[in-house]
PDB file of N, CA and C in Angstrom:
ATOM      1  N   UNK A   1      -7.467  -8.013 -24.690  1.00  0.00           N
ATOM      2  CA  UNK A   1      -6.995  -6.657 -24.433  1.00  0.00           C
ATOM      3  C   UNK A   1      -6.078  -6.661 -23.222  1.00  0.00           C
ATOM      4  N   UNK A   2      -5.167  -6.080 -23.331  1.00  0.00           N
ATOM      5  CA  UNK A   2      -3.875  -5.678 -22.205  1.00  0.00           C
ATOM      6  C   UNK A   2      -4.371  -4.830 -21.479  1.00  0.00           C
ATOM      7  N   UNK A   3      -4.056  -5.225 -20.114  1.00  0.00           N
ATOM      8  CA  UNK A   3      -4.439  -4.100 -19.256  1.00  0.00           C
ATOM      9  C   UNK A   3      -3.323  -3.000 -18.690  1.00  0.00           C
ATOM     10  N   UNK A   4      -1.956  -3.589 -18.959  1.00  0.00           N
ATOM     11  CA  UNK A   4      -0.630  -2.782 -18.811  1.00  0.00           C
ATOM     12  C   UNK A   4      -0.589  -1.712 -18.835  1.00  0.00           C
ATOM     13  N   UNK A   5       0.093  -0.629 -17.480  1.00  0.00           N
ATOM     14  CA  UNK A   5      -0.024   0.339 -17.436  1.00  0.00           C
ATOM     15  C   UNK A   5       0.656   0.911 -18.540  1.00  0.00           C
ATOM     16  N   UNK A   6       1.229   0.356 -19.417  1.00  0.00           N
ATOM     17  CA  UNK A   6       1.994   0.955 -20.895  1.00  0.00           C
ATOM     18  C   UNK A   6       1.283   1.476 -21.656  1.00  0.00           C
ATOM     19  N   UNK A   7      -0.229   0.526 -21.940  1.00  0.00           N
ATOM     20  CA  UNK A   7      -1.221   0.641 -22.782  1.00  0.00           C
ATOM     21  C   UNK A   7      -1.681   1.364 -22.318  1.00  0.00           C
ATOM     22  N   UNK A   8      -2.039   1.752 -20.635  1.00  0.00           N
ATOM     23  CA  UNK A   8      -3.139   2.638 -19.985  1.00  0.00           C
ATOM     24  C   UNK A   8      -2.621   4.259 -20.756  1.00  0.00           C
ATOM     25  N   UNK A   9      -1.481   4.412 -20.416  1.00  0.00           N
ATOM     26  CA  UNK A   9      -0.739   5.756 -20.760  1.00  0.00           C
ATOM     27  C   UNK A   9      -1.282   5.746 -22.373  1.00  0.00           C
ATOM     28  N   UNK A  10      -0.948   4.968 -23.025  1.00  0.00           N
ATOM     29  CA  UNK A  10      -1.179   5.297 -24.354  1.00  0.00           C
ATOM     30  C   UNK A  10      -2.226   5.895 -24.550  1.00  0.00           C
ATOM     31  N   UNK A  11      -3.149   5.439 -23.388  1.00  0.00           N
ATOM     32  CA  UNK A  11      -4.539   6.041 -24.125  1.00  0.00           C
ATOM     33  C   UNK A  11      -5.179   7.213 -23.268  1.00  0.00           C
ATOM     34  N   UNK A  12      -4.226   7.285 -22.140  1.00  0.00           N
ATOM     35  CA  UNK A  12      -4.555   9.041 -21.631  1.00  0.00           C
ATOM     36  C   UNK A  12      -3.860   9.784 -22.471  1.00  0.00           C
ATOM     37  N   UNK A  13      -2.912   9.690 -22.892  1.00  0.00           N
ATOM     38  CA  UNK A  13      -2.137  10.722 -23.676  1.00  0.00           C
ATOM     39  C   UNK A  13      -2.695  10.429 -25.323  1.00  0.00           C
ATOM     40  N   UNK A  14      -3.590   9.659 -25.434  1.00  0.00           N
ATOM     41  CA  UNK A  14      -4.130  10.136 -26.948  1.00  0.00           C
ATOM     42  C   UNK A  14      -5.198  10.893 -26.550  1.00  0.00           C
ATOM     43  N   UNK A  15      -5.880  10.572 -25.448  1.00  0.00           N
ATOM     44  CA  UNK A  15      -6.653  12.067 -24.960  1.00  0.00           C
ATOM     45  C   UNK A  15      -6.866  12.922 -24.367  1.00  0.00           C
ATOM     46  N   UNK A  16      -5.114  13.474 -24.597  1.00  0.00           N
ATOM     47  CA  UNK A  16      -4.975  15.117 -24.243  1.00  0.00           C
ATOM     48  C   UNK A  16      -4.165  14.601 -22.492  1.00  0.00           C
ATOM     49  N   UNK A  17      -3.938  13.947 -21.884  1.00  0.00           N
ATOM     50  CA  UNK A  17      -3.038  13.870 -20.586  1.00  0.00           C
ATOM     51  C   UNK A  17      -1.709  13.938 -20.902  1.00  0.00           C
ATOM     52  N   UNK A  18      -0.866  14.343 -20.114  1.00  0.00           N
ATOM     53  CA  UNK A  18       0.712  14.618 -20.591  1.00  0.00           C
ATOM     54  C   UNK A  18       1.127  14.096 -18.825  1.00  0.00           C
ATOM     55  N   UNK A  19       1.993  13.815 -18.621  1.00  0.00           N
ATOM     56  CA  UNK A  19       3.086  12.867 -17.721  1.00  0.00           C
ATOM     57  C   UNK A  19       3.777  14.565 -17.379  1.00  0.00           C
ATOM     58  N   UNK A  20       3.170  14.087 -15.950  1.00  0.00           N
ATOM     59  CA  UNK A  20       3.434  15.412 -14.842  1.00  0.00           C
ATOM     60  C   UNK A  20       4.701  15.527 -13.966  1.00  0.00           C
ATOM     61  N   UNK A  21       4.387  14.355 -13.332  1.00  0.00           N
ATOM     62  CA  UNK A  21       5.911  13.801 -12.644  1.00  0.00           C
ATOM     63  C   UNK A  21       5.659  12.209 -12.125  1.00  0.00           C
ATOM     64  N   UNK A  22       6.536  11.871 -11.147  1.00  0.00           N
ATOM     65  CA  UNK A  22       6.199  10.682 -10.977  1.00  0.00           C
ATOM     66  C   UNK A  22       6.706  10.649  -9.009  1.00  0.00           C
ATOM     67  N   UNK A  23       6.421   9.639  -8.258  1.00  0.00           N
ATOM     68  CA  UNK A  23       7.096   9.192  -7.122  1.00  0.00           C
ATOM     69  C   UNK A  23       7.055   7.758  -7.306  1.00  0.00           C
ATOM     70  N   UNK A  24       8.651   7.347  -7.082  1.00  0.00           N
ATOM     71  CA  UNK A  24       8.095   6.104  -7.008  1.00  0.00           C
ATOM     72  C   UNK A  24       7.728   4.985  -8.346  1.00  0.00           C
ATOM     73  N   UNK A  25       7.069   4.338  -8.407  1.00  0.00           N
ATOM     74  CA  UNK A  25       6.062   3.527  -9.225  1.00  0.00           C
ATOM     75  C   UNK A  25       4.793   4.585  -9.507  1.00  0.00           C
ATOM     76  N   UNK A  26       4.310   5.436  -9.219  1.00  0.00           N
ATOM     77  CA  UNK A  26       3.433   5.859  -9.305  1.00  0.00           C
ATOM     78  C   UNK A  26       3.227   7.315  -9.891  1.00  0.00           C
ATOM     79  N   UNK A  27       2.761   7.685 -11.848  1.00  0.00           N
ATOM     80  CA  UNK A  27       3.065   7.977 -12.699  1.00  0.00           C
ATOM     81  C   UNK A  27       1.494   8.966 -12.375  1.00  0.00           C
ATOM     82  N   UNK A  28       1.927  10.283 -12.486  1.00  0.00           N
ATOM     83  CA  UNK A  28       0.805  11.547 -11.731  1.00  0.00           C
ATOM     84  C   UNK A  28       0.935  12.296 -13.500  1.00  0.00           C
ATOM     85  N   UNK A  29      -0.734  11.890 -14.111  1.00  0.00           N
ATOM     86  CA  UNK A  29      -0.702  12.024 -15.308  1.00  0.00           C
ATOM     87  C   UNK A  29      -1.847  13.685 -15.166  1.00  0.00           C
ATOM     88  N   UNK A  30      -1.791  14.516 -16.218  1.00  0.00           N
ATOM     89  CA  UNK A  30      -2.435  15.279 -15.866  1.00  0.00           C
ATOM     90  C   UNK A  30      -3.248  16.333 -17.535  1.00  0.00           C
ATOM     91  N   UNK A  31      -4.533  16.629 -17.436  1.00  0.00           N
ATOM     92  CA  UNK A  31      -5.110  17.274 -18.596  1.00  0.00           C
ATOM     93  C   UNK A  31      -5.203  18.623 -18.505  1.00  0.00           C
ATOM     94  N   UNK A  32      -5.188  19.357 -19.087  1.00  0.00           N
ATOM     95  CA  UNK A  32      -5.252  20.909 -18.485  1.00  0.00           C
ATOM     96  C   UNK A  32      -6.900  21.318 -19.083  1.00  0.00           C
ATOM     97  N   UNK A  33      -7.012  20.735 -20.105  1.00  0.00           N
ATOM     98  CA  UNK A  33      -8.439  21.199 -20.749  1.00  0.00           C
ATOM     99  C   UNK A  33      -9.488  20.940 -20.344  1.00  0.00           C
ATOM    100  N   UNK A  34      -9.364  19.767 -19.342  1.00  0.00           N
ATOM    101  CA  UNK A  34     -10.413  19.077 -18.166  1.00  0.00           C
ATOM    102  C   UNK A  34     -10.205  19.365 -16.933  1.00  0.00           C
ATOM    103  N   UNK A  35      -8.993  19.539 -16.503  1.00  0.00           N
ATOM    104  CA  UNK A  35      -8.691  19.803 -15.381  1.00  0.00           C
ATOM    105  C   UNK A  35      -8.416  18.700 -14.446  1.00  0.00           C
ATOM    106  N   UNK A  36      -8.195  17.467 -14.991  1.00  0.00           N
ATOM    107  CA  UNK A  36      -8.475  16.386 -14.534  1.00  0.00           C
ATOM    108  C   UNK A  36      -6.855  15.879 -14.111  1.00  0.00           C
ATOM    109  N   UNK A  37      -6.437  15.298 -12.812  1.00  0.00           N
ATOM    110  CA  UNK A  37      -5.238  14.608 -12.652  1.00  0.00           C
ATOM    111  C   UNK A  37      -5.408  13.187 -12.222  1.00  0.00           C
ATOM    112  N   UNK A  38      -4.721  12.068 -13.033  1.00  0.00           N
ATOM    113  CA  UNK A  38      -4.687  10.860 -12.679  1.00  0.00           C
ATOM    114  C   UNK A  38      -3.665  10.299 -12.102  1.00  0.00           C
ATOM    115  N   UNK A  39      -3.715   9.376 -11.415  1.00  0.00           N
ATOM    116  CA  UNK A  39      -2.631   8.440 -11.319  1.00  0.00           C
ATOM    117  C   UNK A  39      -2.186   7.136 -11.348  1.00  0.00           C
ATOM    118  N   UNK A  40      -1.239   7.086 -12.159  1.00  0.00           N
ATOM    119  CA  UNK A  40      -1.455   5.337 -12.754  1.00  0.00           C
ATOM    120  C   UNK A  40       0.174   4.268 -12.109  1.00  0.00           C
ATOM    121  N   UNK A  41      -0.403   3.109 -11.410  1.00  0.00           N
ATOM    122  CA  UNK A  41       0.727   2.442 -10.967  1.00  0.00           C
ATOM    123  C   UNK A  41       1.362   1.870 -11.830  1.00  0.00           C
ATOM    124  N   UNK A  42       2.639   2.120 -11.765  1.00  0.00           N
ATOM    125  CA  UNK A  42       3.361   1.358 -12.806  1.00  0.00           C
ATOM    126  C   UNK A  42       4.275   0.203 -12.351  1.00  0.00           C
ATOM    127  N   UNK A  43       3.865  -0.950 -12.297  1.00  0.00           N
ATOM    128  CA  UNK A  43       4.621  -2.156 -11.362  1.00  0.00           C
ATOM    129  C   UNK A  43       4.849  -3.150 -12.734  1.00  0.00           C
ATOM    130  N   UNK A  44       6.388  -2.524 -13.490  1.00  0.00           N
ATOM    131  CA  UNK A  44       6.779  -3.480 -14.288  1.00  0.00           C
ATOM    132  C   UNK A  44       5.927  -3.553 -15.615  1.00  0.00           C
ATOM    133  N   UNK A  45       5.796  -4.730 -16.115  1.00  0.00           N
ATOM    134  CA  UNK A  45       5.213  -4.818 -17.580  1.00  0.00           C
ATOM    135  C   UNK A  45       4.097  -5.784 -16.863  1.00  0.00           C
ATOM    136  N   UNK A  46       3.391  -6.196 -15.913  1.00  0.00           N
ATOM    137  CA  UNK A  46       2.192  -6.957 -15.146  1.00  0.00           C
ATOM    138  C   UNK A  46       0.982  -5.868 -15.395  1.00  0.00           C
ATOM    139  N   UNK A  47       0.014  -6.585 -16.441  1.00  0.00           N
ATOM    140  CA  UNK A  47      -1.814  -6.426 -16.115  1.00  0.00           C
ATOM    141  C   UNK A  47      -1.446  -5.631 -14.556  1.00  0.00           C
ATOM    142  N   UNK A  48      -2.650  -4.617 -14.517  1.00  0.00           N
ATOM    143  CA  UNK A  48      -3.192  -4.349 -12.967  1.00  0.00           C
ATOM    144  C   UNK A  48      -4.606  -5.016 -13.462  1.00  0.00           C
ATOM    145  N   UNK A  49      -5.249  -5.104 -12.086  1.00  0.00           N
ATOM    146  CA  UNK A  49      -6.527  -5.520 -11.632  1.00  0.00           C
ATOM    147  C   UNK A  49      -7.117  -4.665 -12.466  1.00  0.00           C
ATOM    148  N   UNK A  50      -8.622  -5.560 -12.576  1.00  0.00           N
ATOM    149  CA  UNK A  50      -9.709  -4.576 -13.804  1.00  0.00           C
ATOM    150  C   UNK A  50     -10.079  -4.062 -13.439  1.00  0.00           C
ATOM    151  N   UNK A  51     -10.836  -3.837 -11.977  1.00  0.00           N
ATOM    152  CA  UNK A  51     -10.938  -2.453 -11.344  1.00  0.00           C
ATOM    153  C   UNK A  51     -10.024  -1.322 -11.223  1.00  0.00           C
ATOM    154  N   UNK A  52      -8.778  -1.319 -11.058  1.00  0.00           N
ATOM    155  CA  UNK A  52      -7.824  -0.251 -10.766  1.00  0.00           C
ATOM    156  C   UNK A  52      -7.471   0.297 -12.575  1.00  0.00           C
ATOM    157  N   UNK A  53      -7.723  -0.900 -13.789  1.00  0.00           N
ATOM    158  CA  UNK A  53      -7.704  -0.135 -14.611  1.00  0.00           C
ATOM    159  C   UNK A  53      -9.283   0.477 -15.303  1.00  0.00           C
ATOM    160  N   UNK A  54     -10.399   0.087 -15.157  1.00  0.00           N
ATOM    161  CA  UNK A  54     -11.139   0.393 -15.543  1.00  0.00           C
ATOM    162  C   UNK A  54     -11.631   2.306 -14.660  1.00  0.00           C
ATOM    163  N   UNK A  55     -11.356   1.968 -13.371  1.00  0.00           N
ATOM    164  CA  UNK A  55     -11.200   2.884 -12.454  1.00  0.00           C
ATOM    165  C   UNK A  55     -10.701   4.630 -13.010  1.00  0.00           C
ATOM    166  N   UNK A  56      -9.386   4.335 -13.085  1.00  0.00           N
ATOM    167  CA  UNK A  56      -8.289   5.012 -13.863  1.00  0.00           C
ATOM    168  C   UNK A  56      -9.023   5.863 -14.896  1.00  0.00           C
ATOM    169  N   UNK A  57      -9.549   4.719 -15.937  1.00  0.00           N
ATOM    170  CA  UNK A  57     -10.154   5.315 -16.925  1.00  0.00           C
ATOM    171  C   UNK A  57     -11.528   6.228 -16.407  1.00  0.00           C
ATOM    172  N   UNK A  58     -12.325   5.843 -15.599  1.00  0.00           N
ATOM    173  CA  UNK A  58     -13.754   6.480 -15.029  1.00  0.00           C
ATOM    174  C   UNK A  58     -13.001   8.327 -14.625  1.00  0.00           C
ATOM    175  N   UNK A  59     -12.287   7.898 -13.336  1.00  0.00           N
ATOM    176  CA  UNK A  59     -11.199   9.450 -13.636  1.00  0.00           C
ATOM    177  C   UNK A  59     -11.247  10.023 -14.400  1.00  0.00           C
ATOM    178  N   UNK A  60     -10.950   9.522 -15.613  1.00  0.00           N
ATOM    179  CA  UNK A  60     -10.329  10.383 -16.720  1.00  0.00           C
ATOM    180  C   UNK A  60     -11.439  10.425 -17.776  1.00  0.00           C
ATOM    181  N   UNK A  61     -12.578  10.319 -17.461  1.00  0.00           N
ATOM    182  CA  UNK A  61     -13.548  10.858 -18.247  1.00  0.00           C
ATOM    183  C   UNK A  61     -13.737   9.899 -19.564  1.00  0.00           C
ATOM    184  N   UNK A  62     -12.632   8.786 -19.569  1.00  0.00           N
ATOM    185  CA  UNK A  62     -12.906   8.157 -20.811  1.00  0.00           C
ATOM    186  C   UNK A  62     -14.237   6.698 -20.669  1.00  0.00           C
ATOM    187  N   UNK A  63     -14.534   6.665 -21.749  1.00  0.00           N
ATOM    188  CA  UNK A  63     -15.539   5.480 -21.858  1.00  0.00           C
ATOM    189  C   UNK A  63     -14.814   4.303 -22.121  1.00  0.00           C
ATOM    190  N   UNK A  64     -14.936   3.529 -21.681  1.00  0.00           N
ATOM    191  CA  UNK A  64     -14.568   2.115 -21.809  1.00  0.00           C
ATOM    192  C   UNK A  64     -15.131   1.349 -23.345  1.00  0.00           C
ATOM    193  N   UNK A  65     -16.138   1.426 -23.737  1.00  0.00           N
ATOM    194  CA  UNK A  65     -16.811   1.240 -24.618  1.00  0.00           C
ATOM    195  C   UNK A  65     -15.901   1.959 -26.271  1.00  0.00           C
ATOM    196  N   UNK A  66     -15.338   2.992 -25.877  1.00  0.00           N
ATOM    197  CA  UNK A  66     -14.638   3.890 -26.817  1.00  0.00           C
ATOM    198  C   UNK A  66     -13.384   3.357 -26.605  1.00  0.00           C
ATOM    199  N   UNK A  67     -12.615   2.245 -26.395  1.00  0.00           N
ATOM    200  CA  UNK A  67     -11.843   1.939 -26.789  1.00  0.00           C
ATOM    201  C   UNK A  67     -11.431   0.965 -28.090  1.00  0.00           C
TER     202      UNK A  67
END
């Protein structure tokens, strides 16, 4: 499994996050039905660390297991 912030997006925005704005490298994703705002580094097409993506996901209410 890829940990690429390409893939990360794919899978906030299949559940319900939409791309708010950005600064930078750093992509401010946001849900309105949760209320929930994330933010995901985007450094190129490079894996992030499995904490910063597993992390990400804890934020955002998703299960890891449900992928």
């Amino acid at each position: 499994m890829s940990r690429s912030a390409k893939d990360l997006i794919k899978i906030l925005e299949k559940n319900g996050f939409v791309f708010k704005r950005s600064k930078g490298s750093h992509h401010l994703y946001y849900n309105s039905s949760s209320n929930k705002t994330v933010i995901v580094p985007v450094h190129g097409n490079n894996d992030m660390p499995k904490g910063t993506y597993y992390g990400i996901l804890k934020q955002a209410d998703i299960d890891k297991n449900d992928l």
